[in-house]
Protein backbone atom coordinates (compact mmCIF):
# COMPACT_ATOMS: atom_id res chain seq x y z
CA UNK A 1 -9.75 12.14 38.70
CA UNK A 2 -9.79 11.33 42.44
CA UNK A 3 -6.39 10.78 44.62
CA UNK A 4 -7.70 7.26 45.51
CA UNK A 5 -8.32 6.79 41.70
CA UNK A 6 -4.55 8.29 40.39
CA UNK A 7 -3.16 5.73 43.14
CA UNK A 8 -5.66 2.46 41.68
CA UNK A 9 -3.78 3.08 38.23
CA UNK A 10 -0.16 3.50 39.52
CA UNK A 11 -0.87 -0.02 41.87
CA UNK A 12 -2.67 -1.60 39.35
CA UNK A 13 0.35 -0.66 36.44
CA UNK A 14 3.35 -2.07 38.79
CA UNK A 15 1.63 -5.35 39.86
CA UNK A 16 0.73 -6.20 36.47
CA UNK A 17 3.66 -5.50 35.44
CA UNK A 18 5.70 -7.02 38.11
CA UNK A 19 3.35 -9.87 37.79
CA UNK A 20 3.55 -10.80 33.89
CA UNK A 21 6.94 -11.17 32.84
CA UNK A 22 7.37 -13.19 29.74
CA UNK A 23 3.37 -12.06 29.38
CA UNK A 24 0.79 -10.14 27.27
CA UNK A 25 2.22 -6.88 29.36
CA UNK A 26 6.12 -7.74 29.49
CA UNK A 27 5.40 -8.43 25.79
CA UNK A 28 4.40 -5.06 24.89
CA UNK A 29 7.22 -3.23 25.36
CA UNK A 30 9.07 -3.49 22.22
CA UNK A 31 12.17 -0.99 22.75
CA UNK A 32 14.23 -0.07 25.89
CA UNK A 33 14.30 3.24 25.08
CA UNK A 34 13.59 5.21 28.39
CA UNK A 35 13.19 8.61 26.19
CA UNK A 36 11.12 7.24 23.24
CA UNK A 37 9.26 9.67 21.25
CA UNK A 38 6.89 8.91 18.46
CA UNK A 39 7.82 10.03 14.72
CA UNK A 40 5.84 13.40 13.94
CA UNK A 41 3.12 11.93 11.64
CA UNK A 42 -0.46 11.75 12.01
CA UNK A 43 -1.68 8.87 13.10
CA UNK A 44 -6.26 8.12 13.06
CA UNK A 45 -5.98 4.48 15.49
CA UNK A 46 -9.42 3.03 13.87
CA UNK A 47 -10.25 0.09 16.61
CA UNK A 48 -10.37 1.34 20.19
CA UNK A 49 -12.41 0.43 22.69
CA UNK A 50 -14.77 2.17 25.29
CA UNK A 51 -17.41 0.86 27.68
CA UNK A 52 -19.79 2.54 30.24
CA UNK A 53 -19.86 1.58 33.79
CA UNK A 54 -23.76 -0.26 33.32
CA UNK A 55 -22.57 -2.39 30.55
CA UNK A 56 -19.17 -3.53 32.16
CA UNK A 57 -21.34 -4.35 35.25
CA UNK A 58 -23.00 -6.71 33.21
CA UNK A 59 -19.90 -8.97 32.37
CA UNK A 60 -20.74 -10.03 29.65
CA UNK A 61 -16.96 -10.93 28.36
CA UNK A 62 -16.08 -14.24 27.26
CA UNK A 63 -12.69 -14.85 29.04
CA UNK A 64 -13.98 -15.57 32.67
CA UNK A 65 -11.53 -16.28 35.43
CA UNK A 66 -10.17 -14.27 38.06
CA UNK A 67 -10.18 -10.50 37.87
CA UNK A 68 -6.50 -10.12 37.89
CA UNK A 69 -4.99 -6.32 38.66
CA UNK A 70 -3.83 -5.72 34.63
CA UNK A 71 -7.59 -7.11 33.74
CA UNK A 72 -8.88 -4.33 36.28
CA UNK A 73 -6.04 -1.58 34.32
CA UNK A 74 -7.91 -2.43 31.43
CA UNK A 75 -10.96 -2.01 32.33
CA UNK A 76 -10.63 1.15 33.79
CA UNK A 77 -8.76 2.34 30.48
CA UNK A 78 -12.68 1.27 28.95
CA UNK A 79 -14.38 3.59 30.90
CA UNK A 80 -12.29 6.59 30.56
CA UNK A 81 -12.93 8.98 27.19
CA UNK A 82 -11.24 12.32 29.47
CA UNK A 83 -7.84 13.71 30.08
CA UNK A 84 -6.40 9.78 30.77
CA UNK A 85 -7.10 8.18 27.63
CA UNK A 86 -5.81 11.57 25.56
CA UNK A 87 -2.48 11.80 27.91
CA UNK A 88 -1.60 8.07 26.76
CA UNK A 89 -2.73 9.22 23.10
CA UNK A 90 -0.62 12.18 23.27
CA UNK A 91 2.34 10.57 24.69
CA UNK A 92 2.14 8.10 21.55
CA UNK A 93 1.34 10.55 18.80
CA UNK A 94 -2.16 9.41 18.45
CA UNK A 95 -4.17 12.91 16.80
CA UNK A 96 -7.44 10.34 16.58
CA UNK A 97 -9.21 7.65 18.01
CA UNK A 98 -12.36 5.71 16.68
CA UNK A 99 -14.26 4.92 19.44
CA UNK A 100 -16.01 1.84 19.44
CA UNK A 101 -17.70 -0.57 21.66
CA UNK A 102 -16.15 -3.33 23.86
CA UNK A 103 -16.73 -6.55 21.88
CA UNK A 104 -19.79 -8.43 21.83
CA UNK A 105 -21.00 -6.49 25.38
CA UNK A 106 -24.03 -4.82 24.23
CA UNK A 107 -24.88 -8.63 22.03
CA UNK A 108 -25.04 -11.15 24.79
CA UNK A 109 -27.97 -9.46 26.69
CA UNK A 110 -31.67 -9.92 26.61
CA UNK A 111 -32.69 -7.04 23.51
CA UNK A 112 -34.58 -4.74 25.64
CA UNK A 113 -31.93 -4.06 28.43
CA UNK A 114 -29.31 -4.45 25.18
CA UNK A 115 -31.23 -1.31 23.52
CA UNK A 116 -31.77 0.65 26.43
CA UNK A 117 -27.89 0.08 27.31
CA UNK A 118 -26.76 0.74 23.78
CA UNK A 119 -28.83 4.24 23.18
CA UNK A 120 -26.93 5.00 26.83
CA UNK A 121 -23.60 3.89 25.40
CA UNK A 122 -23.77 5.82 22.32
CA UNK A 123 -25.15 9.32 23.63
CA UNK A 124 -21.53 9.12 25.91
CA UNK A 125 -19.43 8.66 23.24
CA UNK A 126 -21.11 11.40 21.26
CA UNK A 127 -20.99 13.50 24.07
CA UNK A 128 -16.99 12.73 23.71
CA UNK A 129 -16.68 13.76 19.92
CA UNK A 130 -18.24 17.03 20.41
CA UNK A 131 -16.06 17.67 23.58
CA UNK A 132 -13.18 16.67 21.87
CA UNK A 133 -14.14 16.46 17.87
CA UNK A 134 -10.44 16.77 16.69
CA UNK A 135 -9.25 14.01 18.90
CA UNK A 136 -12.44 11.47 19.07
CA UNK A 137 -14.86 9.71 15.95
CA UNK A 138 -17.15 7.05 16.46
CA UNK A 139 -19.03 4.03 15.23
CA UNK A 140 -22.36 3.46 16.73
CA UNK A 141 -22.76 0.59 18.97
CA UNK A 142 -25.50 -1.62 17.67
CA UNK A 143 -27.57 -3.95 19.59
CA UNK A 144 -28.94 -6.72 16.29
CA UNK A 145 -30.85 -8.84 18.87
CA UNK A 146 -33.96 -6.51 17.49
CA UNK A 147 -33.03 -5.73 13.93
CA UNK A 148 -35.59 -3.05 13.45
CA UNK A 149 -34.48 -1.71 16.63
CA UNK A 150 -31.05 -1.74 15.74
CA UNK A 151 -31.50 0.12 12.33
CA UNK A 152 -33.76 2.78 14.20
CA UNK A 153 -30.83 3.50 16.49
CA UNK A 154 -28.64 3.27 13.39
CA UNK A 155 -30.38 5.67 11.86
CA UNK A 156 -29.86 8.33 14.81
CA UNK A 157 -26.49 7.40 15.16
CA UNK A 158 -25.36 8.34 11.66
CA UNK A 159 -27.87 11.07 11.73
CA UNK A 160 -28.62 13.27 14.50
CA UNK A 161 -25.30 12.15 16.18
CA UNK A 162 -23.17 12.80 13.32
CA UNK A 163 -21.26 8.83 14.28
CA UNK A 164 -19.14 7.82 11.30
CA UNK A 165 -19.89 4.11 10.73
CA UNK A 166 -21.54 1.15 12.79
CA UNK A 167 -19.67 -1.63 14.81
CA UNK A 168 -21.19 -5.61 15.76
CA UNK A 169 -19.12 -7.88 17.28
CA UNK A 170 -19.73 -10.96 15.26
CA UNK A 171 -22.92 -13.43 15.81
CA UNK A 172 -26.17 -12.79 17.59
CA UNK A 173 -27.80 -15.54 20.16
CA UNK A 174 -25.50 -17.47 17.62
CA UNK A 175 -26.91 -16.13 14.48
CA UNK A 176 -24.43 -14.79 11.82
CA UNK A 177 -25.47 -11.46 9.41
CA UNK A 178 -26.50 -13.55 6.41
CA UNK A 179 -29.64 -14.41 8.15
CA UNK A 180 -31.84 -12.12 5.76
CA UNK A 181 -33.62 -11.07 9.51
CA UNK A 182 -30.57 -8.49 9.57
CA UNK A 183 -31.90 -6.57 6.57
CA UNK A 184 -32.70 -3.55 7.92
CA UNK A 185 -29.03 -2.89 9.20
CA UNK A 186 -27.64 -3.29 5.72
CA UNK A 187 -30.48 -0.88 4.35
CA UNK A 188 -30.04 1.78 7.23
CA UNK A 189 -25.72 1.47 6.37
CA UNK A 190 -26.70 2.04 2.70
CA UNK A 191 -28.90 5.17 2.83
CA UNK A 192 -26.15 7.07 4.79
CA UNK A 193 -23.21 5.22 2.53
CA UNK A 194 -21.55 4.74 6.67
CA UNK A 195 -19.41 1.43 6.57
CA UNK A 196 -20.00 -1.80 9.44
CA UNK A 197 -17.16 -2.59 11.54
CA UNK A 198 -17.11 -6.20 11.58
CA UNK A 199 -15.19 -7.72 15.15
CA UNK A 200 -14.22 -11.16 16.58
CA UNK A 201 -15.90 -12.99 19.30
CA UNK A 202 -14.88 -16.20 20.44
CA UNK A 203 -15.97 -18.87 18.90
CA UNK A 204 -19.70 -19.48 18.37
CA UNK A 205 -21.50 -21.69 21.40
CA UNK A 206 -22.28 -24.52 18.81
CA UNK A 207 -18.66 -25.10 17.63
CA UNK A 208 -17.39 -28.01 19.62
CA UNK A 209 -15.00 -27.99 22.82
CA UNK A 210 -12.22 -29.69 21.23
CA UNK A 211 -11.77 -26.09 19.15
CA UNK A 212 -11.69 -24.43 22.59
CA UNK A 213 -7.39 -24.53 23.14
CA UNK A 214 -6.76 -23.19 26.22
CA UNK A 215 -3.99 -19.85 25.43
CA UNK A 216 -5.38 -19.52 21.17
CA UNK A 217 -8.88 -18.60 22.76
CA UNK A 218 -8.24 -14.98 21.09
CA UNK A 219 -5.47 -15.50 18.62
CA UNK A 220 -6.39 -17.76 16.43
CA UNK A 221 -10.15 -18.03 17.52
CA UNK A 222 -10.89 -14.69 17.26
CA UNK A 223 -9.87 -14.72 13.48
CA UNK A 224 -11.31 -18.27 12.99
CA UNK A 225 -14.79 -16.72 14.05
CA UNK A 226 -14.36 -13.27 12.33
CA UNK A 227 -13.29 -15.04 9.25
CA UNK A 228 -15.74 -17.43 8.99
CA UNK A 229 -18.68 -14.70 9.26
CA UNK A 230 -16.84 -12.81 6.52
CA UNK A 231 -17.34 -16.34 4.07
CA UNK A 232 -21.13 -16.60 5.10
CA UNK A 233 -22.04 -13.05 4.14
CA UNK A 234 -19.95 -13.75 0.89
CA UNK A 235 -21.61 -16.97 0.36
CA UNK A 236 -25.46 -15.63 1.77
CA UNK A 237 -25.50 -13.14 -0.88
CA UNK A 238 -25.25 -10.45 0.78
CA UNK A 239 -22.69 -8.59 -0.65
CA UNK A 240 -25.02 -9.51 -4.29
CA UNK A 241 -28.07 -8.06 -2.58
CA UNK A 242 -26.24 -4.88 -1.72
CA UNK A 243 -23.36 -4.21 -3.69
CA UNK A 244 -22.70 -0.96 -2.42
CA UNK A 245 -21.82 -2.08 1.32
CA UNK A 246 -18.58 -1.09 2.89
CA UNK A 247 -17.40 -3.58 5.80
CA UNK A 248 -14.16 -3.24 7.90
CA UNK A 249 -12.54 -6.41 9.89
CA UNK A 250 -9.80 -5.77 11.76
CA UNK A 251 -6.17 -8.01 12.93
CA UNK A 252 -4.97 -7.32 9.10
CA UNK A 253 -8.13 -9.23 7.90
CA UNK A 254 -8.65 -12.05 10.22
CA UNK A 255 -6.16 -14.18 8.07
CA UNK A 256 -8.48 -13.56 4.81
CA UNK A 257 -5.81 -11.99 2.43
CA UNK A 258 -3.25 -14.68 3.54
CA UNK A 259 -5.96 -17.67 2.49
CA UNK A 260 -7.67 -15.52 -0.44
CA UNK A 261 -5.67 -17.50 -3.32
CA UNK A 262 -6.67 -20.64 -2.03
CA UNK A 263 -10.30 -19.59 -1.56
CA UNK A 264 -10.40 -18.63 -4.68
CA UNK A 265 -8.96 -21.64 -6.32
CA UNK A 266 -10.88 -23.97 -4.21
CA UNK A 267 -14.11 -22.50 -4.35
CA UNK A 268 -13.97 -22.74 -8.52
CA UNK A 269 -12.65 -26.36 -7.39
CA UNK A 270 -15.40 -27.40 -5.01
CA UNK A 271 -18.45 -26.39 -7.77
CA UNK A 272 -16.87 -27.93 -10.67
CA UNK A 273 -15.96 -30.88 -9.21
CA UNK A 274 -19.72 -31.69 -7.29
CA UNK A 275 -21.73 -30.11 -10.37
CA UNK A 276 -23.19 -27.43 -8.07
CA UNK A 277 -24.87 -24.20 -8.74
CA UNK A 278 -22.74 -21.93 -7.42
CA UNK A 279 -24.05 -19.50 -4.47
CA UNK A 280 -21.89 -16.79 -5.21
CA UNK A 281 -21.71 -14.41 -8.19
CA UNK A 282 -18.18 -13.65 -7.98
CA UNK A 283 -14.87 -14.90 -6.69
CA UNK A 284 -13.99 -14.48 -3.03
CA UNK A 285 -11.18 -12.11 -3.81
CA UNK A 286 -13.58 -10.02 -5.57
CA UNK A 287 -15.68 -9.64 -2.49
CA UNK A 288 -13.16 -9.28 -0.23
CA UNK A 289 -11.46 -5.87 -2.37
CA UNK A 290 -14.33 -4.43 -3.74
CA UNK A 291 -16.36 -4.57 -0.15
CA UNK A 292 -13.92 -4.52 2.99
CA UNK A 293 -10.99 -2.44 3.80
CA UNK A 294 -8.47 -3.80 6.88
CA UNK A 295 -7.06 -2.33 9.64
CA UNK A 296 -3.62 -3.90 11.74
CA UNK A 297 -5.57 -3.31 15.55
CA UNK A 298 -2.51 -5.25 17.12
CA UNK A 299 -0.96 -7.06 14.05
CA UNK A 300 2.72 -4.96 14.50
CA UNK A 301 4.42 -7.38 11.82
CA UNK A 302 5.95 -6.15 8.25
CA UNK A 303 5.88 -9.01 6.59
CA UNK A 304 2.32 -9.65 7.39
CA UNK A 305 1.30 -5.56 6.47
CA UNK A 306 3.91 -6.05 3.01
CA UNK A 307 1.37 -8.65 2.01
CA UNK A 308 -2.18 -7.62 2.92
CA UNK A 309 -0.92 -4.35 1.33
CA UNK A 310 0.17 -6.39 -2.14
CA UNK A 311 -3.22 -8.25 -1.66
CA UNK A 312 -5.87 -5.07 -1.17
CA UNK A 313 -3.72 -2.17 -2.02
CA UNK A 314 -2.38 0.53 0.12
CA UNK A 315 -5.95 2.23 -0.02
CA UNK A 316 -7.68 -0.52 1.55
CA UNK A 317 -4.70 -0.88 4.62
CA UNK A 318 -5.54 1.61 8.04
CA UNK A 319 -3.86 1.61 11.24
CA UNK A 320 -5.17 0.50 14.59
CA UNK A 321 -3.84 -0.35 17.77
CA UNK A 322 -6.84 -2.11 19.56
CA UNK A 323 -6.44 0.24 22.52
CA UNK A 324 -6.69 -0.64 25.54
CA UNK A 325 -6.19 -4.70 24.80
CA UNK A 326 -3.01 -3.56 23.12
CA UNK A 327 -0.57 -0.84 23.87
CA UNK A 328 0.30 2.04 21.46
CA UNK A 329 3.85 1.96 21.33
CA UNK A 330 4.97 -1.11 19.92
CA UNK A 331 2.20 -0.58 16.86
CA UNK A 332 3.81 3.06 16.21
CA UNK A 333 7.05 1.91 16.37
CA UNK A 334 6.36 -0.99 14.04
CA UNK A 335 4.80 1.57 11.19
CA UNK A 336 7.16 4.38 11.80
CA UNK A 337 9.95 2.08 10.99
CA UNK A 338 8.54 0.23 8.48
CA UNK A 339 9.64 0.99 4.82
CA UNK A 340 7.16 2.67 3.07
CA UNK A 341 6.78 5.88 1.02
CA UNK A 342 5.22 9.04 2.38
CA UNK A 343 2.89 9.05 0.39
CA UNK A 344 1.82 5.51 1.83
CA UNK A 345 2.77 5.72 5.12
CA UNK A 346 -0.05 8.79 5.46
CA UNK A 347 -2.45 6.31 3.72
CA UNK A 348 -2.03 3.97 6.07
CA UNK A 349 -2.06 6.48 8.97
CA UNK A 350 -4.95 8.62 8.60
CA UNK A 351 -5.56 9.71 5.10
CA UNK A 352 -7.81 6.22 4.74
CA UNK A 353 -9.08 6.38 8.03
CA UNK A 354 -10.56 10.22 6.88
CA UNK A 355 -11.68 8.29 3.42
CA UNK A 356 -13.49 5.12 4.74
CA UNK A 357 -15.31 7.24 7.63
CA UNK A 358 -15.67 10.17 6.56
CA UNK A 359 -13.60 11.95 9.66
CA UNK A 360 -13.39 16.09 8.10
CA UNK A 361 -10.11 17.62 9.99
């Protein structure tokens, strides 16, 4: 890293910081301890985020607006899988991340440039788990615009470059997975038994403005969105066409195990009251244990973990901090103080994470 560089990350931390009290930064420190040191457990961070220099050129995010000097922190965090983004993971007790792409980045262009970009992205990061296998896994970044193309690149993800999973970002030109044109991605996740990461976008372009609330863009839209694909591929069948599938969603399930009751109930509700065949073979609930697992990617909160862990069970529960949209310490804090057994608390940590992606340490 290049003087001029070192003193771009130094500025950049102090303005934002200096710049964004009572804000997302200011709000990330949780503890004024100046000598803070994370607990000695191993700790696999599932949901964290990397980009390449051609794809963040194409700015393809959804929050527009000014380039502020913490936006430009971030995004240099993004593009670093070196000595930076392992000093901050040491310094926070992180053994593992799971890299994964930035979003929907690699869905919002036109397919060709998307594939071309995508093959790019995903020779980097495997270029970073053979550097650095004990430190780095990695779900393939997947460009659906092309299906076919998407499940060839799959394919020599989870094959040739030994990735441990795939990762979309929600809808396609507006199209959600349950369009039966997204076959071959299901098929290519099934013959290597690899899960799909399933993550938020913002809300899809046909869901009208008055949805759009300035400030809830992410936090509740995000899970709105994420949520609402999660129902579709319930309710498409897709989870009866391939009962095998493994799917993660992140934010401790995009509000699903909260709602799942209530789904449930009013689903059995809806069908017996109209006189409806119903679409699904199975409860929600049913779908939503047997097929996904959850990780916390910025959700820090006990009461909320107690209860998605009563809800899926401590094997279906894995830790992420959403690096670098979220910092590390306030998530480790949160789960190294948070009462649960040893036997659960590695679980939650890493013994899952090893499970669900098949990470060998």
């Amino acid at each position: 890293m290049t003087q001029n560089r070192r003193e771009f990350l130094r500025k950049s931390a102090a303005l934002a910081a200096a710049a964004s009290s009572g804000s997302y930064a200011a709000g990330q420190s949780s503890s004024k301890q100046a000598n803070w040191k994370p607990k000695p457990f191993r700790r696999i961070a599932t949901e964290e985020a990397f980009t390449t220099p051609e794809i963040a050129g194409r700015n393809t995010g959804a929050l527009g607006g000014t380039i502020t000097p913490y936006r430009k922190l971030i995004n240099d965090r993004l593009l670093d899988l070196g000595e930076g983004r392992l000093k901050i993971m040491d310094e926070n007790g992180i053994a593992m991340q799971v890299l994964s792409s930035n979003g929907s980045s690699l869905q919002d262009l036109p397919a060709d440039v998307a594939q071309k970009l995508t093959m790019d992205f995903n020779d980097r990061m495997a270029e970073a788990t053979r550097k650095y296998p004990t430190r780095f896994a990695a779900l393939a970044g997947v460009a659906p615009q092309d299906p076919n193309a998407a499940a060839k690149e799959i394919d020599r993800c989870l094959g040739k470059l030994k990735m441990n999973g795939a990762f979309i970002a929600g809808y396609t030109n507006g199209e959600y997975l349950d369009n039966e044109k997204y076959t071959p991605i299901f098929e290519v996740l099934l013959q290597h038994d690899a899960p799909l990461y399933l993550h938020p976008r913002e809300l899809n372009h046909g869901a009208p403005a008055e949805m759009r609330v300035p400030g809830f863009m992410v936090g509740w839209g995000y899970a709105t969105e994420t949520s609402l694909h999660v129902l579709r591929l319930m309710a498409g069948g897709v989870f009866d066409r391939f009962p095998k599938l493994r799917m993660v969603i992140g934010h401790m399930g995009e509000a699903l195990p909260f709602w799942i009751d209530r789904l449930d109930n009013r689903y059995e509700w809806e069908f017996s009251s109209s006189g409806r065949a119903k679409p699904m073979q199975r409860r929600p609930s049913e779908y939503l244990r047997d097929h996904f697992h959850v990780t916390t990617s910025g959700m820090n909160y006990w009461p909320q973990l107690k209860m998605t862990i009563e809800v899926m069970g401590i094997d279906k529960v894995m830790f992420a901090v959403d690096y670098p949209q979220e910092e590390h310490r306030p998530a480790v804090e949160a789960i190294d103080n948070a009462p649960l057994s040893s036997a659960d608390r590695e679980k939650f940590y890493y013994r899952n994470a090893e499970r669900v992606f098949g990470i060998k340490t």
